[in-house]
PDB file of N, CA and C in Angstrom:
ATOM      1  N   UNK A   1       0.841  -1.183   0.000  1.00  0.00           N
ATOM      2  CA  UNK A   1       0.000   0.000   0.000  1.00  0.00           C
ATOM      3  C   UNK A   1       0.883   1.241   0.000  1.00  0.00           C
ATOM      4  N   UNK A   2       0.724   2.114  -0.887  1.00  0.00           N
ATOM      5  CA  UNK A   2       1.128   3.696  -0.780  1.00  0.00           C
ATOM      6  C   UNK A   2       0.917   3.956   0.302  1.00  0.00           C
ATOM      7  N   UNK A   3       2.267   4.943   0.692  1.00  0.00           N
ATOM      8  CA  UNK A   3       1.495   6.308   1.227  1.00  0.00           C
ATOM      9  C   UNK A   3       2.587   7.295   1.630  1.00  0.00           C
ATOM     10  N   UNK A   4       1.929   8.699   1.784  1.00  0.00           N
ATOM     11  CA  UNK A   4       2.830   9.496   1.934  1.00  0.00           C
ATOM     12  C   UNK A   4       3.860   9.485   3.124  1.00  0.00           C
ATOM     13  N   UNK A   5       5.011   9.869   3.190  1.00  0.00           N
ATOM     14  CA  UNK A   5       5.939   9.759   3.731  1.00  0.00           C
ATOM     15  C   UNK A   5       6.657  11.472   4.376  1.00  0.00           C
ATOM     16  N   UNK A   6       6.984  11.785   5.272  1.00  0.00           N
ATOM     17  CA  UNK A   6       7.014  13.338   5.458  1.00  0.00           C
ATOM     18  C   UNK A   6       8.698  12.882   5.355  1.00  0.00           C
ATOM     19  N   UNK A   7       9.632  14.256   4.656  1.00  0.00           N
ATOM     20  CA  UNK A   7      11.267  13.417   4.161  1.00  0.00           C
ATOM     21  C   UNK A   7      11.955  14.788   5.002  1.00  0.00           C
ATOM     22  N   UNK A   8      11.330  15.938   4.808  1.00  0.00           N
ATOM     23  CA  UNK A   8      11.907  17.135   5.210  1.00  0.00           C
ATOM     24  C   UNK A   8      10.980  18.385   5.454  1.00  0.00           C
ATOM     25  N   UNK A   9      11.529  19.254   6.000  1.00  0.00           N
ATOM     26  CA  UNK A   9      11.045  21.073   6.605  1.00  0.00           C
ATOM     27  C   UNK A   9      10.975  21.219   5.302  1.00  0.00           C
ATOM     28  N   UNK A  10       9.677  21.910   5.110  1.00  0.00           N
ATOM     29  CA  UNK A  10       9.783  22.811   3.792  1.00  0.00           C
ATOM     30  C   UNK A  10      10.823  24.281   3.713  1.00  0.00           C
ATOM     31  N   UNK A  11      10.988  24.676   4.745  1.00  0.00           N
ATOM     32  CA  UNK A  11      12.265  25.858   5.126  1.00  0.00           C
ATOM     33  C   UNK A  11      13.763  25.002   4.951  1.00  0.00           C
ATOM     34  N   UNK A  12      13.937  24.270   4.673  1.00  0.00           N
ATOM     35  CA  UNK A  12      15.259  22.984   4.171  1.00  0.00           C
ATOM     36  C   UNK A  12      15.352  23.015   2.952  1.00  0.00           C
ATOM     37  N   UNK A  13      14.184  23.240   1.714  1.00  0.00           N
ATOM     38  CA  UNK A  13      14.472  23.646   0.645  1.00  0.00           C
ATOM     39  C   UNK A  13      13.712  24.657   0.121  1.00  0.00           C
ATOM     40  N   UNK A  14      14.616  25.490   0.022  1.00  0.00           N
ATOM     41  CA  UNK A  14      13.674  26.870  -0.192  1.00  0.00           C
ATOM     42  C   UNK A  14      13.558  27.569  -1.782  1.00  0.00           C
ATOM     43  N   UNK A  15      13.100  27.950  -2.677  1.00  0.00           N
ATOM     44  CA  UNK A  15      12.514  28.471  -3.980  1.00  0.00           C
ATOM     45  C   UNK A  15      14.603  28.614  -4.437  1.00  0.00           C
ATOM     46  N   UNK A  16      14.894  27.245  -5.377  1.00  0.00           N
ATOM     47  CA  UNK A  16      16.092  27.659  -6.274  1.00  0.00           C
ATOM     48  C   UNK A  16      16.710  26.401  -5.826  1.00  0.00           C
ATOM     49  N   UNK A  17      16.543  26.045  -4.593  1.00  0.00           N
ATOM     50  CA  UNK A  17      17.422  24.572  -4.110  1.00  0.00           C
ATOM     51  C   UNK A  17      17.354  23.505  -4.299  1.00  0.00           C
ATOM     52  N   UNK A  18      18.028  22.491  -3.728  1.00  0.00           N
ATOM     53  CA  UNK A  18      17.714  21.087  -4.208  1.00  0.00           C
ATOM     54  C   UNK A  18      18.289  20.466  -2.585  1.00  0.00           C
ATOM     55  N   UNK A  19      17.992  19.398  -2.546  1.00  0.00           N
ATOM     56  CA  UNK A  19      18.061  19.029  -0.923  1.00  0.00           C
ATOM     57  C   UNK A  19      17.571  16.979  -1.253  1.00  0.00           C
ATOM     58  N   UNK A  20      19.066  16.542  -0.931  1.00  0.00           N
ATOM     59  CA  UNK A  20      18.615  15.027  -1.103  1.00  0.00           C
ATOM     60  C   UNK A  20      18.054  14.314   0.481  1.00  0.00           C
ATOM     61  N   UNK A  21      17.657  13.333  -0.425  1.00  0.00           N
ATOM     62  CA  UNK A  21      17.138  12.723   1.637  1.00  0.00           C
ATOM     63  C   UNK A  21      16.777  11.579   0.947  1.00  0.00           C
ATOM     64  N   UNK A  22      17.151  10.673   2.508  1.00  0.00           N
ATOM     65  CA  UNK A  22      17.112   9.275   2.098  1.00  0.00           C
ATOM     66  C   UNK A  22      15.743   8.728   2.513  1.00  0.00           C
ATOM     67  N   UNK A  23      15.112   7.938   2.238  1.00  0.00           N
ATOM     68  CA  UNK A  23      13.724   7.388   2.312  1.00  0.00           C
ATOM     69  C   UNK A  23      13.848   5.817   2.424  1.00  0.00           C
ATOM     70  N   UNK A  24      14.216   4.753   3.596  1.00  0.00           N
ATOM     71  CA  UNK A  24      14.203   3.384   3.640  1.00  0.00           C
ATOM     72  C   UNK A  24      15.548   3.433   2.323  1.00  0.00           C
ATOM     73  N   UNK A  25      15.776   2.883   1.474  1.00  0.00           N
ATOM     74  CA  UNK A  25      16.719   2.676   0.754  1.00  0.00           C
ATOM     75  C   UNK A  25      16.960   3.624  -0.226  1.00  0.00           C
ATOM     76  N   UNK A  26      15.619   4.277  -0.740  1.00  0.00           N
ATOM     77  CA  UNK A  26      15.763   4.950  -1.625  1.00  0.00           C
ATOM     78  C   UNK A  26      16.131   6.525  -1.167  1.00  0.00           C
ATOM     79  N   UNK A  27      16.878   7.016  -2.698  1.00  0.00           N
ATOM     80  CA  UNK A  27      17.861   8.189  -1.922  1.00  0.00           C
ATOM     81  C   UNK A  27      16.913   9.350  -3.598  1.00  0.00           C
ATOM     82  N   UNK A  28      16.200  10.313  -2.306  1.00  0.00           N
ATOM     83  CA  UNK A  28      15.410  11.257  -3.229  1.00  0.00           C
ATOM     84  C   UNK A  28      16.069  12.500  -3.182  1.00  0.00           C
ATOM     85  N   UNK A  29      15.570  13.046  -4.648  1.00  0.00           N
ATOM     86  CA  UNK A  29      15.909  15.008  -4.649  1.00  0.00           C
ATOM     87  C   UNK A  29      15.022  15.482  -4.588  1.00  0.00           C
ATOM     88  N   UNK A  30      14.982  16.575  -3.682  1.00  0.00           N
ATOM     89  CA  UNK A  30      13.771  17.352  -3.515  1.00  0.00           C
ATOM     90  C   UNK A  30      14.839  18.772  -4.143  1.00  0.00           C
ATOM     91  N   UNK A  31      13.504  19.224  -5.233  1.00  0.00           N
ATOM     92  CA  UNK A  31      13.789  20.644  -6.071  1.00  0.00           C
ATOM     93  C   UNK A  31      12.784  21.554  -5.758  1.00  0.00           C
ATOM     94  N   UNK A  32      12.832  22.518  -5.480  1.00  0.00           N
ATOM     95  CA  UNK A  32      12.246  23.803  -5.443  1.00  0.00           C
ATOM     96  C   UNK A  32      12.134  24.623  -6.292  1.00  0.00           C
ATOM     97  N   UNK A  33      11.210  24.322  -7.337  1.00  0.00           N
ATOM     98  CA  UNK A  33      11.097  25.519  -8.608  1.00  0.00           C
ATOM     99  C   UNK A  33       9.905  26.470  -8.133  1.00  0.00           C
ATOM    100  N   UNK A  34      10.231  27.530  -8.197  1.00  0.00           N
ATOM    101  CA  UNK A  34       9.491  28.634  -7.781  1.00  0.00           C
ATOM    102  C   UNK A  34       8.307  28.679  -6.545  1.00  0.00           C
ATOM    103  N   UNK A  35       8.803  27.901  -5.869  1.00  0.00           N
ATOM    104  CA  UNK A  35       7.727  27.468  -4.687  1.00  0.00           C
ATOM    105  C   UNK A  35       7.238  25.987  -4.859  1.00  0.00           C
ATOM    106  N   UNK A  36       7.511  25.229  -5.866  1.00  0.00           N
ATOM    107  CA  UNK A  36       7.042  23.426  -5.963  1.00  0.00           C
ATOM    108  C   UNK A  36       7.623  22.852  -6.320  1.00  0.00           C
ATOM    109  N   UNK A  37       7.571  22.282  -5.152  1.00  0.00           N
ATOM    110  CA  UNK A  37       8.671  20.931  -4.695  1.00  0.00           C
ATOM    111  C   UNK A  37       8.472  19.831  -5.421  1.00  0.00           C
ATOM    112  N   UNK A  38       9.407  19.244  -6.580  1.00  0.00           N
ATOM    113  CA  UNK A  38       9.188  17.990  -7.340  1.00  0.00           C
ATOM    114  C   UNK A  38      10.155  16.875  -6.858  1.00  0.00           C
ATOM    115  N   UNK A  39      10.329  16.127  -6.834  1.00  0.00           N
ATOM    116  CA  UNK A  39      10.923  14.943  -6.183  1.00  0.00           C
ATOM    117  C   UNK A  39      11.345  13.966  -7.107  1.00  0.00           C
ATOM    118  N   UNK A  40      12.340  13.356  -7.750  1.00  0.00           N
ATOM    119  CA  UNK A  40      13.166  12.889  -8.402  1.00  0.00           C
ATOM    120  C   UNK A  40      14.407  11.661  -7.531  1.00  0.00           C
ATOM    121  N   UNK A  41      14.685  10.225  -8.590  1.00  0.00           N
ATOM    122  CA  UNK A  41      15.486   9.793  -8.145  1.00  0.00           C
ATOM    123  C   UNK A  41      16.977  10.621  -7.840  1.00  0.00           C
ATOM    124  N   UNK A  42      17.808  10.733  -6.477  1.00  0.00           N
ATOM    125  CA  UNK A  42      18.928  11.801  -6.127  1.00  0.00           C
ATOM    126  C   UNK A  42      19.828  11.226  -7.188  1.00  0.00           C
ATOM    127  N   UNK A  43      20.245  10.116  -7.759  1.00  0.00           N
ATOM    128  CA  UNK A  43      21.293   9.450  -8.173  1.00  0.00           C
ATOM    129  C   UNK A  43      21.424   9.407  -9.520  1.00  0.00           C
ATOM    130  N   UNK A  44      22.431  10.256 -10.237  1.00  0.00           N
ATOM    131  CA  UNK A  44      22.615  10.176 -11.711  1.00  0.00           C
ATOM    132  C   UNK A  44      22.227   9.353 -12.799  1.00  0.00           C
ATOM    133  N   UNK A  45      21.809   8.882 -13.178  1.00  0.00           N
ATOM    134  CA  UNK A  45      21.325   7.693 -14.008  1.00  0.00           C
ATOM    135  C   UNK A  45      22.448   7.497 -15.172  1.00  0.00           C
ATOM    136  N   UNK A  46      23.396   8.298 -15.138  1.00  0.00           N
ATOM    137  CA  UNK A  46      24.670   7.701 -16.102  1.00  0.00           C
ATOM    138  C   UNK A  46      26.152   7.392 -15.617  1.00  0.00           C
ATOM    139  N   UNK A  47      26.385   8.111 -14.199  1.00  0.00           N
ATOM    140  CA  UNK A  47      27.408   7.139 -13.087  1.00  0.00           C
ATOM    141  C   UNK A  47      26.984   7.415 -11.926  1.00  0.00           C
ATOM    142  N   UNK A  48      25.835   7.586 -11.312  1.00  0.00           N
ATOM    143  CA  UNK A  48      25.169   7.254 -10.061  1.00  0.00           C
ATOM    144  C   UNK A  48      25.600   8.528  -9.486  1.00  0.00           C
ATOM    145  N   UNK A  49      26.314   9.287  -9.082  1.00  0.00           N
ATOM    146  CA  UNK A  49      26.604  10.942  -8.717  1.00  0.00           C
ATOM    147  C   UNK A  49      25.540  11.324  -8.215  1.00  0.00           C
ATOM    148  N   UNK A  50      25.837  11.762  -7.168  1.00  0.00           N
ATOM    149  CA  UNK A  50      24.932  12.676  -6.087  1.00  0.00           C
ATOM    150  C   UNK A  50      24.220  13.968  -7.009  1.00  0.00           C
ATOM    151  N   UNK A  51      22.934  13.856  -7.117  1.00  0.00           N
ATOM    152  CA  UNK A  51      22.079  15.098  -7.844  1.00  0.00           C
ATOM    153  C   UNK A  51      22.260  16.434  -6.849  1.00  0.00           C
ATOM    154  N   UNK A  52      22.086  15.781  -5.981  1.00  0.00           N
ATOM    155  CA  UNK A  52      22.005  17.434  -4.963  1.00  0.00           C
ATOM    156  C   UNK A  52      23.391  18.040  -4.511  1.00  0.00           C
ATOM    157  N   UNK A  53      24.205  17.438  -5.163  1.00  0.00           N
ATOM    158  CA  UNK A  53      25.698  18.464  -5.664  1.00  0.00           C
ATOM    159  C   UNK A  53      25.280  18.980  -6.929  1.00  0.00           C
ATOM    160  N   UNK A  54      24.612  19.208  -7.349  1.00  0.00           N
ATOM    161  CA  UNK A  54      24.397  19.907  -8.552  1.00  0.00           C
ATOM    162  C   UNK A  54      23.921  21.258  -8.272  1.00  0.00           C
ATOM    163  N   UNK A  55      23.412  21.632  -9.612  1.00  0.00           N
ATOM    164  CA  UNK A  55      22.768  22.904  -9.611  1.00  0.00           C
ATOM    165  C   UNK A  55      21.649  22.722 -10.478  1.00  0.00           C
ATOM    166  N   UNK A  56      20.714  23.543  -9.767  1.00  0.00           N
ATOM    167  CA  UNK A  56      19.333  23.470 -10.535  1.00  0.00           C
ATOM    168  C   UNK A  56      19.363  24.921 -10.887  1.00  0.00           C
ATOM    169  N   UNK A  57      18.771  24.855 -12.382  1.00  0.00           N
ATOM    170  CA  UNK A  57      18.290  26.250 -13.149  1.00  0.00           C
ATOM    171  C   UNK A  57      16.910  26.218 -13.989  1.00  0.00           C
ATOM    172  N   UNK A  58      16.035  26.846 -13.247  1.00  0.00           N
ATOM    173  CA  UNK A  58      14.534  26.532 -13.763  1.00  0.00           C
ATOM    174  C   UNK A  58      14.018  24.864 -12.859  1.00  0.00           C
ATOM    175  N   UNK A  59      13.909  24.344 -13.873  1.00  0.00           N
ATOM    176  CA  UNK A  59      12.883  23.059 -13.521  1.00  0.00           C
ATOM    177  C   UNK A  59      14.294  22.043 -13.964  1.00  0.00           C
ATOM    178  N   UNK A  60      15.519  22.355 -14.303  1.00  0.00           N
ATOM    179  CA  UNK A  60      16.364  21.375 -14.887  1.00  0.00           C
ATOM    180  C   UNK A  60      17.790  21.441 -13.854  1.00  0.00           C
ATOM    181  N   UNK A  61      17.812  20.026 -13.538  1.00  0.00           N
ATOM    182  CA  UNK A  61      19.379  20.174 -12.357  1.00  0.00           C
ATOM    183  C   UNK A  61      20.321  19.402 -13.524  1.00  0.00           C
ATOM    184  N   UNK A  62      21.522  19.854 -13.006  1.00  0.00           N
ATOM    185  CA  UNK A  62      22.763  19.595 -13.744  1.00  0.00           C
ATOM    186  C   UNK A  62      23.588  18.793 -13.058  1.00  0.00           C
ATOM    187  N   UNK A  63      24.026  17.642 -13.650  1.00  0.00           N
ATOM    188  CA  UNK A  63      24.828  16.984 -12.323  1.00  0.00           C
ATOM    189  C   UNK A  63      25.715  17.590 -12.483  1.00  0.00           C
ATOM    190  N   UNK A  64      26.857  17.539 -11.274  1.00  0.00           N
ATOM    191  CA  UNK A  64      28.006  18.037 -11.085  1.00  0.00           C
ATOM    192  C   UNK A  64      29.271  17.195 -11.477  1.00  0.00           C
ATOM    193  N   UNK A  65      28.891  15.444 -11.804  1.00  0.00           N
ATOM    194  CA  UNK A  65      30.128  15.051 -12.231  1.00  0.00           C
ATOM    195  C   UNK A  65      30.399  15.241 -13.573  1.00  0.00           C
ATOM    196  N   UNK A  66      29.590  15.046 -14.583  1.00  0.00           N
ATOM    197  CA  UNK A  66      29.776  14.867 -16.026  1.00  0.00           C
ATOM    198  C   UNK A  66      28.894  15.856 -16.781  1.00  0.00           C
ATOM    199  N   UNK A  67      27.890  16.699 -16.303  1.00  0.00           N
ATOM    200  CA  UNK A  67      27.411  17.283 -16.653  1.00  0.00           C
ATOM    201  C   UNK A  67      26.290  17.282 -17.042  1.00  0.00           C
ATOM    202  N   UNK A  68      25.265  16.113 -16.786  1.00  0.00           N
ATOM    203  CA  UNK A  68      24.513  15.839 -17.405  1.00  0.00           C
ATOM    204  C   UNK A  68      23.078  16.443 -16.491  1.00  0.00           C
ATOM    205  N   UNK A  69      22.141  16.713 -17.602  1.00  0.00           N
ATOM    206  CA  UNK A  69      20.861  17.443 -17.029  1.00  0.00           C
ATOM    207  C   UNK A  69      19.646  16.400 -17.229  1.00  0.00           C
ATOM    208  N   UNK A  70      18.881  16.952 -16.346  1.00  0.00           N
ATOM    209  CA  UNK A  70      17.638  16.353 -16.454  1.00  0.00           C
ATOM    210  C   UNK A  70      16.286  17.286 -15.348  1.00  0.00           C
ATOM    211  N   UNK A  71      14.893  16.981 -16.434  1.00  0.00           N
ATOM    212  CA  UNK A  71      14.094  18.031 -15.795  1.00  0.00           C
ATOM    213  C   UNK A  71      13.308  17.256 -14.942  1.00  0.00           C
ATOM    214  N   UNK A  72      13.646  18.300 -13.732  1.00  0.00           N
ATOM    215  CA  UNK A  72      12.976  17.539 -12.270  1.00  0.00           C
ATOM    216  C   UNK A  72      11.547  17.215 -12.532  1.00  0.00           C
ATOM    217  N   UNK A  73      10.652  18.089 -13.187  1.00  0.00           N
ATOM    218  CA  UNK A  73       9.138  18.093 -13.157  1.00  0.00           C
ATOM    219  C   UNK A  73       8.662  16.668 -13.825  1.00  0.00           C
ATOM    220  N   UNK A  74       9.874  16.194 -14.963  1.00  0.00           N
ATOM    221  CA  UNK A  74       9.074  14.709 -15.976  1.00  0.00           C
ATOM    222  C   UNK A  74      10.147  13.542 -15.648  1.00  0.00           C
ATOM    223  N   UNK A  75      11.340  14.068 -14.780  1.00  0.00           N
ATOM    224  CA  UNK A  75      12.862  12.930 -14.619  1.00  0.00           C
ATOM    225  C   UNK A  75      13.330  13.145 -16.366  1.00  0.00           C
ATOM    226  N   UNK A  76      13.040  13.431 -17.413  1.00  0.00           N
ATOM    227  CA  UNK A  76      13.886  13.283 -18.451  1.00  0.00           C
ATOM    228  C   UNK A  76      15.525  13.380 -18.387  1.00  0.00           C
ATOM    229  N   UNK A  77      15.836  13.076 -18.996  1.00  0.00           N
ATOM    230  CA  UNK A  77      17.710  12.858 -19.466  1.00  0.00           C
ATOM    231  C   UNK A  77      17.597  13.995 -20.451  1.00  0.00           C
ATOM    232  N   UNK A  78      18.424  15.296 -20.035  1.00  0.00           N
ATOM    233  CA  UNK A  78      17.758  16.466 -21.357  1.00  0.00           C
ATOM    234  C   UNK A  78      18.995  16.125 -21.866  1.00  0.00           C
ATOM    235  N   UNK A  79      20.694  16.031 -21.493  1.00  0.00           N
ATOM    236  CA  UNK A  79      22.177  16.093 -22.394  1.00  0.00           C
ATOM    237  C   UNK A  79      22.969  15.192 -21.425  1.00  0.00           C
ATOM    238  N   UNK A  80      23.405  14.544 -22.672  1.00  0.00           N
ATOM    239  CA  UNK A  80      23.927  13.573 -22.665  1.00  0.00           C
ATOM    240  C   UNK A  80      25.469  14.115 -21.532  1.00  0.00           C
ATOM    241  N   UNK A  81      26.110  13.678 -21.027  1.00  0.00           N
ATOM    242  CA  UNK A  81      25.729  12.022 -21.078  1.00  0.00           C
ATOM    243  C   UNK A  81      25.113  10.826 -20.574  1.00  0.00           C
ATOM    244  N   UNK A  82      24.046  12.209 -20.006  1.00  0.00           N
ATOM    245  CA  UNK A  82      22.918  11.284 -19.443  1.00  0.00           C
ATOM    246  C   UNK A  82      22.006  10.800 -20.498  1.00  0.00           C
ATOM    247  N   UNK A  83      21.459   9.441 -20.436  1.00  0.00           N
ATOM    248  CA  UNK A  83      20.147   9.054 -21.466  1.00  0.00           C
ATOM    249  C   UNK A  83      19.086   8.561 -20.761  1.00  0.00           C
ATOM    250  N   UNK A  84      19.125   7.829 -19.958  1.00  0.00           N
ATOM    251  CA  UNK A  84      18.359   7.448 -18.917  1.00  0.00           C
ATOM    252  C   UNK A  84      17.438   8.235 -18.273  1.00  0.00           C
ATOM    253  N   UNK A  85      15.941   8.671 -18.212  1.00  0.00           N
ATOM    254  CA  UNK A  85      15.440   9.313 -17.528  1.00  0.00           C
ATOM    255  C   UNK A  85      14.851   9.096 -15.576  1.00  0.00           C
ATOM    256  N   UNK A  86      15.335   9.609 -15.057  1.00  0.00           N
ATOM    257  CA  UNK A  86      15.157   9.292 -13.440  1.00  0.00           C
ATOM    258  C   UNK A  86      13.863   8.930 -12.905  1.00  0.00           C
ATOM    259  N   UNK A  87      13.529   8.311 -12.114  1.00  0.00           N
ATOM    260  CA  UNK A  87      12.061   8.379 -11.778  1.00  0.00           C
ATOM    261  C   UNK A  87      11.692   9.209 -11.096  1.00  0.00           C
ATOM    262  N   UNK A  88      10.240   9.504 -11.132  1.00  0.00           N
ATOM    263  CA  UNK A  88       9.344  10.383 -10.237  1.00  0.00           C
ATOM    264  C   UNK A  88       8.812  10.483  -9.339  1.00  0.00           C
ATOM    265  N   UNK A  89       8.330  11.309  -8.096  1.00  0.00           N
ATOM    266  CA  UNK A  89       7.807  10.844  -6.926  1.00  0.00           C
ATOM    267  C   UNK A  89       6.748  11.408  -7.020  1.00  0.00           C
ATOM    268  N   UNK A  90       5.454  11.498  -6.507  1.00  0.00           N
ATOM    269  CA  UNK A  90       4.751  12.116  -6.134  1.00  0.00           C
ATOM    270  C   UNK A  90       4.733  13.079  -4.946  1.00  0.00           C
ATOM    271  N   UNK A  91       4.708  14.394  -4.636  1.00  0.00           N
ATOM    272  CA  UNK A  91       4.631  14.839  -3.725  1.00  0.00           C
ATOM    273  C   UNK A  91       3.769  16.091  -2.894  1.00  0.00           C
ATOM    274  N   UNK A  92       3.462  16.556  -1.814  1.00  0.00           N
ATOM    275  CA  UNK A  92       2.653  17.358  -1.548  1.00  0.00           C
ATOM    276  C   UNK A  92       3.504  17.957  -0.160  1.00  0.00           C
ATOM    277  N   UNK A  93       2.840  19.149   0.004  1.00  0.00           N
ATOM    278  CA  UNK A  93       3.261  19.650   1.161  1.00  0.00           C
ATOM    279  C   UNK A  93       1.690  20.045   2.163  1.00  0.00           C
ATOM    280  N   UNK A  94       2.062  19.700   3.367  1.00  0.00           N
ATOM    281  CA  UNK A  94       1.054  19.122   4.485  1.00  0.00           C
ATOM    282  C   UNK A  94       1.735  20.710   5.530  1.00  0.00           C
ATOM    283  N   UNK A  95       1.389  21.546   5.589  1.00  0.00           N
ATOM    284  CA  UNK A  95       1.469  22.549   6.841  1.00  0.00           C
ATOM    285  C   UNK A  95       3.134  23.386   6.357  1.00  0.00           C
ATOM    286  N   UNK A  96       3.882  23.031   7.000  1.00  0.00           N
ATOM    287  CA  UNK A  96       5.463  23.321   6.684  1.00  0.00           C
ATOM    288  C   UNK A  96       6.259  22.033   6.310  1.00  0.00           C
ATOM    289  N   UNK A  97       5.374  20.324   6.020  1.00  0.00           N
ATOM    290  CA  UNK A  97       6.242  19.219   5.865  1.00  0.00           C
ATOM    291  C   UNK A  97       5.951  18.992   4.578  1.00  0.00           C
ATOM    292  N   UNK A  98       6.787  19.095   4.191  1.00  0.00           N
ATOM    293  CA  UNK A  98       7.403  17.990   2.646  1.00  0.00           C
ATOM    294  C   UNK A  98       7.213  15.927   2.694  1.00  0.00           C
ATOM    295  N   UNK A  99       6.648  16.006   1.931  1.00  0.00           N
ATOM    296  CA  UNK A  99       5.504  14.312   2.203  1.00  0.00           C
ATOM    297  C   UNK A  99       5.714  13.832   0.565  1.00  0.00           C
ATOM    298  N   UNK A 100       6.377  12.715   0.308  1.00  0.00           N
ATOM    299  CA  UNK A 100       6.689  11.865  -1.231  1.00  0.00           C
ATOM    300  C   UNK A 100       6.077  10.749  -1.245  1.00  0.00           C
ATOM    301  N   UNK A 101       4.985  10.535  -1.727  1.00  0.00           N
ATOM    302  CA  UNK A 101       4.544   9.424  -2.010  1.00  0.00           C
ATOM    303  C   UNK A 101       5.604   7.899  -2.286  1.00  0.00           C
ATOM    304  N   UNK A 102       5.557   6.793  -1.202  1.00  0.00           N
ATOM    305  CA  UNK A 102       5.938   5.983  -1.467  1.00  0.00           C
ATOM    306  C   UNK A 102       4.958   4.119  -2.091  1.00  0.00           C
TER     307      UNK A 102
END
């Protein structure tokens, strides 16, 4: 059975950031585009690299090892040398908590 999961303070990622957190095994990015929080696998999909060493610009984070982008809102692989698109979480915010559908 689903269900939501609370991962972090919504004041932990604030409008421009990115903020990883681990969930039971799985290791999520929480992005902040202009006030909404999208949630994405944290882990590169072309050498596993920490997403939340990156930088996010708009709705698209950049990893920091090889360069590769992808848009938080759909997980796509936008440049290579990523191809792989990340998976998606569902998420909502409940008062000041950040909650990802598991």
């Amino acid at each position: 059975m689903s269900e939501f999961v609370t991962v972090a303070a919504l004041a932990n990622c604030r409008p421009g950031e990115l903020l990883g957190v681990k969930i039971g095994k799985a290791r999520v990015l929480l992005a902040n585009v202009d006030g909404v929080i999208y949630a994405v696998d944290e882990r590169c999909s072309h050498e596993d690299a920490p997403l939340s060493k990156g930088c996010l610009h708009g709705h698209v984070v950049k990893c920091s090892l090889h360069g590769g982008r992808f848009d938080v809102v759909t997980g796509a692989a936008l440049e290579e040398p990523a191809t792989v698109a990340l998976k998606t979480y569902t998420v909502r915010v409940v008062g000041e908590e950040i909650q990802v559908l598991l």
